[in-house]
C-alpha atoms as a PDB file:
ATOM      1  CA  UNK A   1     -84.183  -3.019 -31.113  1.00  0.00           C
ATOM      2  CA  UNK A   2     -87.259  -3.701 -33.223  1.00  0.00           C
ATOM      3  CA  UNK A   3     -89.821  -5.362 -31.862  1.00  0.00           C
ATOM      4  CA  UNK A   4     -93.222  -7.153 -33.345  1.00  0.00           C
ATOM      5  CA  UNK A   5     -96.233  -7.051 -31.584  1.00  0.00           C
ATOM      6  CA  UNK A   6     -99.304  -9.416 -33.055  1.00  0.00           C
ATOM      7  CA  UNK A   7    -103.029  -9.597 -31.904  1.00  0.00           C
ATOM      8  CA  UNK A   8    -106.298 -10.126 -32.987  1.00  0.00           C
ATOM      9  CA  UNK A   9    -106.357 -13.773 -32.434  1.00  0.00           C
ATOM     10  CA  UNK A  10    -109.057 -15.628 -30.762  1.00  0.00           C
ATOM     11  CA  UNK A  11    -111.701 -17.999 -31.036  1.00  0.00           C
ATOM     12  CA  UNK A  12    -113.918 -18.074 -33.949  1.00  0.00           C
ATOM     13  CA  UNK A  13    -116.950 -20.739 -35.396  1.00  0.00           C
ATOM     14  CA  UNK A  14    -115.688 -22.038 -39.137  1.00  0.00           C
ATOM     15  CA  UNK A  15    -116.544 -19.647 -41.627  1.00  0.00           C
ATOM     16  CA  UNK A  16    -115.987 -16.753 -39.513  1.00  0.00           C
ATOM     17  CA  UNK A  17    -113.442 -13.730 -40.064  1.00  0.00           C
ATOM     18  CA  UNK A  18    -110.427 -12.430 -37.987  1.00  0.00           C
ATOM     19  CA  UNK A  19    -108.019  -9.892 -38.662  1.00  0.00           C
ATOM     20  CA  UNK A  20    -104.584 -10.175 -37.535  1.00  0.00           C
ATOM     21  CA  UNK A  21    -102.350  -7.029 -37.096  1.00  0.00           C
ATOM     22  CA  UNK A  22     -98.804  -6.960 -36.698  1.00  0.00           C
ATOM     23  CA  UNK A  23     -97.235  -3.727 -35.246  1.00  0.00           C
ATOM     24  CA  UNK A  24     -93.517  -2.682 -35.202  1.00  0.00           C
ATOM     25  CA  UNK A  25     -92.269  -0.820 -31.904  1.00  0.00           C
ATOM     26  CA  UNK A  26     -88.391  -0.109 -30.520  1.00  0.00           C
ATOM     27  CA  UNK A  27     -86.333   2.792 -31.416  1.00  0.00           C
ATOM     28  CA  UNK A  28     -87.182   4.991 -34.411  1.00  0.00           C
ATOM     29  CA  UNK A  29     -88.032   2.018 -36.647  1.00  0.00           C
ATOM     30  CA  UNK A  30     -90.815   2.566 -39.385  1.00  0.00           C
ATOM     31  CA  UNK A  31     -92.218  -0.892 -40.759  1.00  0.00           C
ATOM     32  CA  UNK A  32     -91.098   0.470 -44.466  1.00  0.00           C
ATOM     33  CA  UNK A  33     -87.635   0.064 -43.779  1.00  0.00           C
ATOM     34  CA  UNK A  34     -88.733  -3.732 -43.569  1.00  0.00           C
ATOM     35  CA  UNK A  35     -88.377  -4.694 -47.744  1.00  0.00           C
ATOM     36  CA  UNK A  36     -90.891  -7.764 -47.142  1.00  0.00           C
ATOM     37  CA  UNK A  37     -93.062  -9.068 -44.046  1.00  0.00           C
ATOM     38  CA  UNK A  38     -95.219 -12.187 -43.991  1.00  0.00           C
ATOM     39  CA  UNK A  39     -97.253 -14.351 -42.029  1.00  0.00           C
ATOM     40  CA  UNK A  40     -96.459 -17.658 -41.119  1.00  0.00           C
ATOM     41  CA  UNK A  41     -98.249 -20.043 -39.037  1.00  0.00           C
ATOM     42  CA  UNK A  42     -97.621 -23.551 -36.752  1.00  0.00           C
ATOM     43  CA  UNK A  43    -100.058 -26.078 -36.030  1.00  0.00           C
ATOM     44  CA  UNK A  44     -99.523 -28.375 -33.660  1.00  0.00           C
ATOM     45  CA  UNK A  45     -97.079 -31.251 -34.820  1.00  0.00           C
ATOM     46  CA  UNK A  46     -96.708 -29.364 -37.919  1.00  0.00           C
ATOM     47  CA  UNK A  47     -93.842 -27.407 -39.275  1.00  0.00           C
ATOM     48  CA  UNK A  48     -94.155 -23.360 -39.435  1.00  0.00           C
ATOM     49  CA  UNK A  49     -95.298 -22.791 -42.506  1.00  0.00           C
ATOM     50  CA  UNK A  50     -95.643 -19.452 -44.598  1.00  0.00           C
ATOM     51  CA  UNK A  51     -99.515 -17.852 -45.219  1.00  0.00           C
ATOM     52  CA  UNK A  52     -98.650 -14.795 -47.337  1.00  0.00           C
ATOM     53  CA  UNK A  53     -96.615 -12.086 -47.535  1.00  0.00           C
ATOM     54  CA  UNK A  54     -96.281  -8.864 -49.207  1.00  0.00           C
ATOM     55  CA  UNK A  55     -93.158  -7.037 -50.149  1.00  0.00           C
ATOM     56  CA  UNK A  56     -92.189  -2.804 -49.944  1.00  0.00           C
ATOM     57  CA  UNK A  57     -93.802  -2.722 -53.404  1.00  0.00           C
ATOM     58  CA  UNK A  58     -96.772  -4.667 -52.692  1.00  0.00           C
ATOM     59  CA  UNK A  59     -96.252  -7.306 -54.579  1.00  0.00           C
ATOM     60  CA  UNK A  60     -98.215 -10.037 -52.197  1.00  0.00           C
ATOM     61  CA  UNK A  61     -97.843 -14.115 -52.535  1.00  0.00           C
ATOM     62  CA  UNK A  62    -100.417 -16.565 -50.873  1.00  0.00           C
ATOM     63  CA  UNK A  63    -100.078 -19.880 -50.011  1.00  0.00           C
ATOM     64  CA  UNK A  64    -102.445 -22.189 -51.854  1.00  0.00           C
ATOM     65  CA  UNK A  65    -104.020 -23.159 -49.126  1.00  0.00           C
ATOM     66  CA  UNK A  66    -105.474 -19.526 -47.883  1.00  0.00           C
ATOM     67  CA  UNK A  67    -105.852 -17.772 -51.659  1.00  0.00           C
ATOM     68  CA  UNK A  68    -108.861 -16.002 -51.955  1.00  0.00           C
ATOM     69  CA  UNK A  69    -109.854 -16.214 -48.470  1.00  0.00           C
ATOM     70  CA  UNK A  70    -106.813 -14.468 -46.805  1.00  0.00           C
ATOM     71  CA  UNK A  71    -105.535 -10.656 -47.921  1.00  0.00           C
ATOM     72  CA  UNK A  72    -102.223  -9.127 -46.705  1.00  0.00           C
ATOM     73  CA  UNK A  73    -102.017  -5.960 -46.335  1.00  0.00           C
ATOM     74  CA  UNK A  74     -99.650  -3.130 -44.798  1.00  0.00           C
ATOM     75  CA  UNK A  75    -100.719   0.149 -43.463  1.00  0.00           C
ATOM     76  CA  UNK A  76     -96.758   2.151 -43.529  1.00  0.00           C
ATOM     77  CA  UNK A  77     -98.660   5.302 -42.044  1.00  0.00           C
ATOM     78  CA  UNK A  78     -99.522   3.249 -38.419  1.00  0.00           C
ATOM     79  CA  UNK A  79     -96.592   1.227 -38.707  1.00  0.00           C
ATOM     80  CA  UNK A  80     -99.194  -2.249 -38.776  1.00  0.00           C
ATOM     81  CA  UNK A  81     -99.173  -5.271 -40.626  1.00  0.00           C
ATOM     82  CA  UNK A  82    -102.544  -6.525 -41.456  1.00  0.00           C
ATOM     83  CA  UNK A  83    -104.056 -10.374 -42.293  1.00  0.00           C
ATOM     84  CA  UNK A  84    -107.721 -10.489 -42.966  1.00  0.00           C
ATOM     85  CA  UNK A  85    -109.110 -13.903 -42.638  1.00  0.00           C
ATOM     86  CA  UNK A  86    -112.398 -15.039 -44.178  1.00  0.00           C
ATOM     87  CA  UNK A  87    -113.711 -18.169 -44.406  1.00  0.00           C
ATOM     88  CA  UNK A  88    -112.224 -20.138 -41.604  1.00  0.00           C
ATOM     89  CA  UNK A  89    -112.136 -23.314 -41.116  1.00  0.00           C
ATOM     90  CA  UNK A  90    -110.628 -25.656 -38.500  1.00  0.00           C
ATOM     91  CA  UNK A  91    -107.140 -26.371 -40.661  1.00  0.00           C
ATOM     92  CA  UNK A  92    -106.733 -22.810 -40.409  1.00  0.00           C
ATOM     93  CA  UNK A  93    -106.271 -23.504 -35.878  1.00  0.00           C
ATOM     94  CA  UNK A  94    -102.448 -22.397 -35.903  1.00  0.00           C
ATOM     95  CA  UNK A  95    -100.353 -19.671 -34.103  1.00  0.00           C
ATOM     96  CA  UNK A  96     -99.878 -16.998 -36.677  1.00  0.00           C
ATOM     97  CA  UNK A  97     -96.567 -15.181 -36.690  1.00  0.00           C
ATOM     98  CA  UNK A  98     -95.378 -11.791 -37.905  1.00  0.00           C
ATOM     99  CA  UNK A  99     -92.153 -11.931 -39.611  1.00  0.00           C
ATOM    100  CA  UNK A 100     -90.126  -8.482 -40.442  1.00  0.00           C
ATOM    101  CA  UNK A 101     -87.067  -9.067 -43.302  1.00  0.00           C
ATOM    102  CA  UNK A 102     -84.440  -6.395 -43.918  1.00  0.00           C
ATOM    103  CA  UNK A 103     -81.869  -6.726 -46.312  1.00  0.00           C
ATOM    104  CA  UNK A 104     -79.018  -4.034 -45.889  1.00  0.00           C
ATOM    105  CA  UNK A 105     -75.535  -4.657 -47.061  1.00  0.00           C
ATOM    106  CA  UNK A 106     -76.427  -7.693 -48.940  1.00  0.00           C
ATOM    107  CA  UNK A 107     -77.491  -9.487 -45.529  1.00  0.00           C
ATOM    108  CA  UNK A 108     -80.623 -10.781 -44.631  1.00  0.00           C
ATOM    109  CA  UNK A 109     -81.836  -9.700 -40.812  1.00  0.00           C
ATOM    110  CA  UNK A 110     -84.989 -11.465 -39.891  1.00  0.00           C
ATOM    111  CA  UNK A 111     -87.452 -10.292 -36.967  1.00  0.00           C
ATOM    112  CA  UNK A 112     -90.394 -12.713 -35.424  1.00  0.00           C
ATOM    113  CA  UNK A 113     -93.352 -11.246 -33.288  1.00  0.00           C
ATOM    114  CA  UNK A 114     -94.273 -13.476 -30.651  1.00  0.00           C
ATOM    115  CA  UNK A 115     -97.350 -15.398 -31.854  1.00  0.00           C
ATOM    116  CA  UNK A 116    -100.968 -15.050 -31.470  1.00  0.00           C
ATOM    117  CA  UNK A 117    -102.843 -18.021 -31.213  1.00  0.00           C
ATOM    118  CA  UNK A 118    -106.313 -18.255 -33.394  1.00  0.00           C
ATOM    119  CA  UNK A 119    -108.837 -21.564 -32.913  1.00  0.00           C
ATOM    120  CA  UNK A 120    -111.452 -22.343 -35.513  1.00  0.00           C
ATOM    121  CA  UNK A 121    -114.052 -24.586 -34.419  1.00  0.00           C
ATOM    122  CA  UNK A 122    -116.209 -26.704 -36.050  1.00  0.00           C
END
């Protein structure tokens, strides 16, 4: 069973940095067998929405509202999924998720970490 572990979250003043990492754990499960993994994140009252991802190639995508403050990244070797945040500002107050697809047998499996929570103040 794989399992997704986030942290890194916290508190920070707008126009501070975090870094989120995401780290795969269970069985014998490397995070390259995963052929894209993302970020997504939920504000209160709002809809889960998707930050960035990056795929086995490393081809990334960014939502519009993070580009060129926000860098995905993924480090195969310690099995971690990275999200660097610069530039914060209150909007970006949300639970950020780790999200894992595999695609085997022309099937989609999808695996969610748990959520860590980050807070921007103004």
């Amino acid at each position: 069973q794989v399992q997704l572990v986030e942290s890194g979250g916290g508190l920070v003043q707008a126009g501070g940095s975090l870094r989120l990492s995401c780290t795969a754990s269970g069985s014998i499960f490397s995070i390259n067998r995963f052929n894209s993994m993302g970020w997504y994140r939920q504000a209160p009252g709002k809809q889960r929405e998707l930050v960035a991802d990056i795929t086995s190639g490393g081809t990334t995508y960014y939502a519009d509202s993070v580009k060129g403050r926000f860098a995905i990244t993924r480090d195969n070797a310690k099995n971690t999924l990275y999200l660097q945040m610069n530039s914060l500002t209150p909007e970006d107050t949300a639970v950020y998720y780790c999200k894992g697809t595999r695609v085997s047998t022309s099937r989609e499996y999808h695996y969610w970490g748990q959520g860590t929570q980050v807070t921007v103040s103004s």
